[in-house]
Protein backbone atom coordinates (compact mmCIF):
# COMPACT_ATOMS: atom_id res chain seq x y z
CA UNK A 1 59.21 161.36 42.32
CA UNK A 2 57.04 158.97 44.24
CA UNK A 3 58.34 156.27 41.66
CA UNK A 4 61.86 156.87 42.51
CA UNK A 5 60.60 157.01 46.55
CA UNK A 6 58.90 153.29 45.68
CA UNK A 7 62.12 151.57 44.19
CA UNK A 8 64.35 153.47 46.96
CA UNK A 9 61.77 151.30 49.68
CA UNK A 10 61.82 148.45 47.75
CA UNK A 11 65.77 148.30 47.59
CA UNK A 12 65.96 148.90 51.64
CA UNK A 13 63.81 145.92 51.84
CA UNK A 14 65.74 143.60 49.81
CA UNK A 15 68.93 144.84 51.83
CA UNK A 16 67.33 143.90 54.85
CA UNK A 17 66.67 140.10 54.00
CA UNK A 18 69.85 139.46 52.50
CA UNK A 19 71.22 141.10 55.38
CA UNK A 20 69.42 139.15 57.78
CA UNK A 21 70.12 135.77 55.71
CA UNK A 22 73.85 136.95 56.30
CA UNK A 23 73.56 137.57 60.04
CA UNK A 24 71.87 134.22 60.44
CA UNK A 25 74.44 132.33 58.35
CA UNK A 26 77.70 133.52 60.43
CA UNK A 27 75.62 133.13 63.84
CA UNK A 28 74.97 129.27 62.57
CA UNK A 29 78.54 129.15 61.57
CA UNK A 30 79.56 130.33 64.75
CA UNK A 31 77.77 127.93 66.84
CA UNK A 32 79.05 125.00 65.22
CA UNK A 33 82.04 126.23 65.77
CA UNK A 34 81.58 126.49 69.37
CA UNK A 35 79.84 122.88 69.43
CA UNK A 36 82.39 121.48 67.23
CA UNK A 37 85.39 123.26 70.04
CA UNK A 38 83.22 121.86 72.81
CA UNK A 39 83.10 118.42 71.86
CA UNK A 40 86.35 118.10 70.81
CA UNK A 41 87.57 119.35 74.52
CA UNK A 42 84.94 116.58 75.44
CA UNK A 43 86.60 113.63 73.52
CA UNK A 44 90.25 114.92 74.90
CA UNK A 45 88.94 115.22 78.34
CA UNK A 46 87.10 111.60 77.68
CA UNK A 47 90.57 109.92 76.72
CA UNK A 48 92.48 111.70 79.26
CA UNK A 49 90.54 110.26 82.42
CA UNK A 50 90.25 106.88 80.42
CA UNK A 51 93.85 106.62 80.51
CA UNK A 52 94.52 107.85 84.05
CA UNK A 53 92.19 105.58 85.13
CA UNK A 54 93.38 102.42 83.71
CA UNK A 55 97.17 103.42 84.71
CA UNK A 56 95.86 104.17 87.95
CA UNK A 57 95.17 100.84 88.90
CA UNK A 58 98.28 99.30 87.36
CA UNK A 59 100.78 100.88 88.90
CA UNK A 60 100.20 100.03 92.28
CA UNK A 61 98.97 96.79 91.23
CA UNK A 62 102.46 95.14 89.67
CA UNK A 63 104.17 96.64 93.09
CA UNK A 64 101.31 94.41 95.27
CA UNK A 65 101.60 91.39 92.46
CA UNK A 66 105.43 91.40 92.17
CA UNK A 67 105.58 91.07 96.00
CA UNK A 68 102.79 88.33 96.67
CA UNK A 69 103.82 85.58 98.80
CA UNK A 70 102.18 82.65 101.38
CA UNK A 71 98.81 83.88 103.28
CA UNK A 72 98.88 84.62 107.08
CA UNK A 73 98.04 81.01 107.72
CA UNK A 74 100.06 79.85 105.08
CA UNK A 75 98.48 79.30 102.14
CA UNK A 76 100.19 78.93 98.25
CA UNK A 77 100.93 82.92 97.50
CA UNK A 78 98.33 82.81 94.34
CA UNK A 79 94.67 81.38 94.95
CA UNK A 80 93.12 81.52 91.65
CA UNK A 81 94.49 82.35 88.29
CA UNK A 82 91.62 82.75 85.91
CA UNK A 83 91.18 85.41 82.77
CA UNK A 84 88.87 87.55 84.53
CA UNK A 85 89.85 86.93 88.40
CA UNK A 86 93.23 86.84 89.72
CA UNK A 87 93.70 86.29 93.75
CA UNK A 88 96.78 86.39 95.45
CA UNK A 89 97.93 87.66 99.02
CA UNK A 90 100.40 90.40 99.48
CA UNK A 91 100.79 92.26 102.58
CA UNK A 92 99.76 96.16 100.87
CA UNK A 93 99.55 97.89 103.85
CA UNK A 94 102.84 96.57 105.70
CA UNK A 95 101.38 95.74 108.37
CA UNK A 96 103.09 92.08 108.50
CA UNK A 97 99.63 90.48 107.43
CA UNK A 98 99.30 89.26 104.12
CA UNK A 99 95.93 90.73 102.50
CA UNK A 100 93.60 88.87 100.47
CA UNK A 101 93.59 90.76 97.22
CA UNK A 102 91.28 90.11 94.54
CA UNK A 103 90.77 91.32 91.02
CA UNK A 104 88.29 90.32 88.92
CA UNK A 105 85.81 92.00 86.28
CA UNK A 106 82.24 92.57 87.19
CA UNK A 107 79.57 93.65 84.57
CA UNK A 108 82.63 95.94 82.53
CA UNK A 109 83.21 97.24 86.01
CA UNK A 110 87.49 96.11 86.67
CA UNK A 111 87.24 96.00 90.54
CA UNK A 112 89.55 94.73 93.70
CA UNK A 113 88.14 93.74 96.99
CA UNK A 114 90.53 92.99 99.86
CA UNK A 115 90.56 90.78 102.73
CA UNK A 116 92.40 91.46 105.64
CA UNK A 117 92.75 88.22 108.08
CA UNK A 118 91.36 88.39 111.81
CA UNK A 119 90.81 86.48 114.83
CA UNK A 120 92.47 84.21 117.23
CA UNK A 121 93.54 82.56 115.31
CA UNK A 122 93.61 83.97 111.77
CA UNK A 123 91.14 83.11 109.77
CA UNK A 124 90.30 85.24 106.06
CA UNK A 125 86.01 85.51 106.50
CA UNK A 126 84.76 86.54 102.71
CA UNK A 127 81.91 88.74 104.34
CA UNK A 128 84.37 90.97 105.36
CA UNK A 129 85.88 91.52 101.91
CA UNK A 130 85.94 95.40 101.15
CA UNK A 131 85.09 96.00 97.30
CA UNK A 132 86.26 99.04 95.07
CA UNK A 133 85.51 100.18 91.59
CA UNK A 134 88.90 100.72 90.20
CA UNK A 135 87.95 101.07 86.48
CA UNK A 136 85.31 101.39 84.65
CA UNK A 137 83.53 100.84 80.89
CA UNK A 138 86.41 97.96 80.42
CA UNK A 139 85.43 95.93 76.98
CA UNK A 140 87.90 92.80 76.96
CA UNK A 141 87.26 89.81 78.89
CA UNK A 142 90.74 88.08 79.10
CA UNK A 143 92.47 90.42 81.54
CA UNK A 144 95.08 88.00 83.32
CA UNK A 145 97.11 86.18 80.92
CA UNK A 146 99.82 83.83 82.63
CA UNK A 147 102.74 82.32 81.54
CA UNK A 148 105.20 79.51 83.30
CA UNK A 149 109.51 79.53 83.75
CA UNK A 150 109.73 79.40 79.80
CA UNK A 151 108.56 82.02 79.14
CA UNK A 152 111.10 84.39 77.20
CA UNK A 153 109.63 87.52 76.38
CA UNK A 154 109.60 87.02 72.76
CA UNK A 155 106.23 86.36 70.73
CA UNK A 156 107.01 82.69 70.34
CA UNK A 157 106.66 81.92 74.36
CA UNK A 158 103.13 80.43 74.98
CA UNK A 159 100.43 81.48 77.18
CA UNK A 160 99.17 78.76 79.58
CA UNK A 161 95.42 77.50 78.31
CA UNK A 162 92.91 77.97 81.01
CA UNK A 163 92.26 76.36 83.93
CA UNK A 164 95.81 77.51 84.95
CA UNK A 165 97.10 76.17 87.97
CA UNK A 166 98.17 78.61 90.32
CA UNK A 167 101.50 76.00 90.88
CA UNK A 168 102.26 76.71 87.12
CA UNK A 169 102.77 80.71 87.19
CA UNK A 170 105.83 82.51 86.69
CA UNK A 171 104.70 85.77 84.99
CA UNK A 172 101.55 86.99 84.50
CA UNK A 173 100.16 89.78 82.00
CA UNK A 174 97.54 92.14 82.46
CA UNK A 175 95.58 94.01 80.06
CA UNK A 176 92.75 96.65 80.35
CA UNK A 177 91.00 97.93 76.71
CA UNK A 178 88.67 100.49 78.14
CA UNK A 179 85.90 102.28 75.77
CA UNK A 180 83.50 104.61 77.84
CA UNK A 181 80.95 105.28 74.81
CA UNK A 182 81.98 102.99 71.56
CA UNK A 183 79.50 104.96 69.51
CA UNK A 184 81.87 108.41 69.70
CA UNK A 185 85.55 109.19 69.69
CA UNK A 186 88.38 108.78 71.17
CA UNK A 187 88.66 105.02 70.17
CA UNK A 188 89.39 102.82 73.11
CA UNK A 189 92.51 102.73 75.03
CA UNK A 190 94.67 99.61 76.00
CA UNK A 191 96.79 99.62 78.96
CA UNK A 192 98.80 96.69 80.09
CA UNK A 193 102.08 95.40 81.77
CA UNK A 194 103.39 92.12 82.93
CA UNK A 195 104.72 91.22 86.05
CA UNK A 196 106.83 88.63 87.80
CA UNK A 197 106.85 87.17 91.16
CA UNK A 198 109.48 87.63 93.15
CA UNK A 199 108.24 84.73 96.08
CA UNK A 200 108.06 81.83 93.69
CA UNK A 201 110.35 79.21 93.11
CA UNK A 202 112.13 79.17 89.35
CA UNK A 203 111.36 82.73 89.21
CA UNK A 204 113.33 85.08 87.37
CA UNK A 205 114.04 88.71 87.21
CA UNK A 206 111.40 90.99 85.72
C-alpha cells in the first residue's frame, strides 16, 4: 500500500511540470502573438501618417505653384530653382500680395517658410520669414526637378541640369521618398506630382 501511495505522488508530480511547461508555452505563444498584432498595427499606423503627411503638403502646394506669378514689387514669378530649394511668389492667402514662398530641405526636415511683403513701400525683409515643418524623415535629396517648353510628358523629355535658370522653367516636378525608421517596415513611401505654371510665357496646359 504505501508503494502504490509513493508512485500515485510521484505521478501527480510529473503532471504538474508538464502541466506547468504547457501553461508556460501557450502564455509565450500568446504574447508573441499580441507583440507580433501590436507591431504590425504599429507599421500600418507608421505608413499611414507617412503618407498623409507627404500628400499633405502637395496638395496645396501645386494649387500655390500652378498660380505663381511677379512679386509685389515686381520681381520674375520664380526666384530660385535648385534640387533642394524652390522659391517663387504666389499670393496664398488672397490678399492681393504676392507671398514669398519657399521650400527647401533642411537636415531630412521638407519645410516652407513664407514671406509676406511690408512697408511703405514694399519691401520682402528675410527676418521676417515664418518657417514650418511640413514633412519629416524625407531621404532623397533632388526634390525639384524642372523641365523647359519641350517638355512632353513622355520619358524621352529631358530634365534641365542644374544651375537652372529660373527664365528656363515651364514645368517643374516634385518628389518626396519619406522613410521614418529604415531599419523596420513599412519600406519608404514616394509621393510626387508635377506642376505647370500658369503665369509664364510658352506655358502650356497641365
Amino acid at each position: 500500500m504505501y508503494i502504490k501511495n509513493k508512485f500515485k505522488r510521484a505521478f501527480s508530480l510529473i503532471e504538474i511540470v508538464v502541466s506547468v511547461f504547457i501553461v508556460s508555452l501557450i502564455l509565450v505563444a500568446v504574447g508573441s502573438f499580441q507583440r507580433d498584432v501590436f507591431y504590425l498595427n504599429d507599421v500600418i499606423q507608421i505608413g499611414l501618417t507617412t503618407q498623409n503627411d507627404a500628400r499633405k503638403i502637395i496638395r496645396p502646394m501645386v494649387d500655390e505653384v500652378r498660380s505663381a506669378s511677379e512679386s509685389s514689387l515686381g520681381a520674375y514669378p520664380l526666384a530660385t530653382t535648385a534640387s533642394s530649394t524652390f522659391i517663387f511668389y504666389s499670393d496664398i492667402d488672397n490678399d492681393s500680395l504676392k507671398e514669398r514662398v519657399r521650400y527647401f530641405l533642411d537636415n531630412g526636415d521638407f519645410k516652407k517658410g513664407v514671406l509676406k511683403p511690408s512697408g511703405n513701400p514694399l519691401t520682402y525683409n528675410t527676418s521676417d520669414e515664418k518657417i514650418t515643418e511640413v514633412v519629416n524623415d524625407i531621404i532623397n535629396t533632388e526634390i525639384f526637378t524642372y523641365f523647359n517648353s519641350s517638355y512632353d510628358g513622355t520619358a524621352s523629355s529631358t530634365a534641365l541640369v542644374q544651375p537652372v535658370s529660373p527664365l528656363d522653367v515651364r514645368l517643374i516636378k516634385i518628389q518626396l521618398v519619406v522613410d521614418k525608421d529604415p531599419s523596420r517596415a513599412p519600406a519608404q513611401i514616394s509621393v510626387g506630382t508635377q506642376v505647370s505654371i500658369r503665369n509664364l510665357k510658352d506655358n502650356y496646359e497641365d
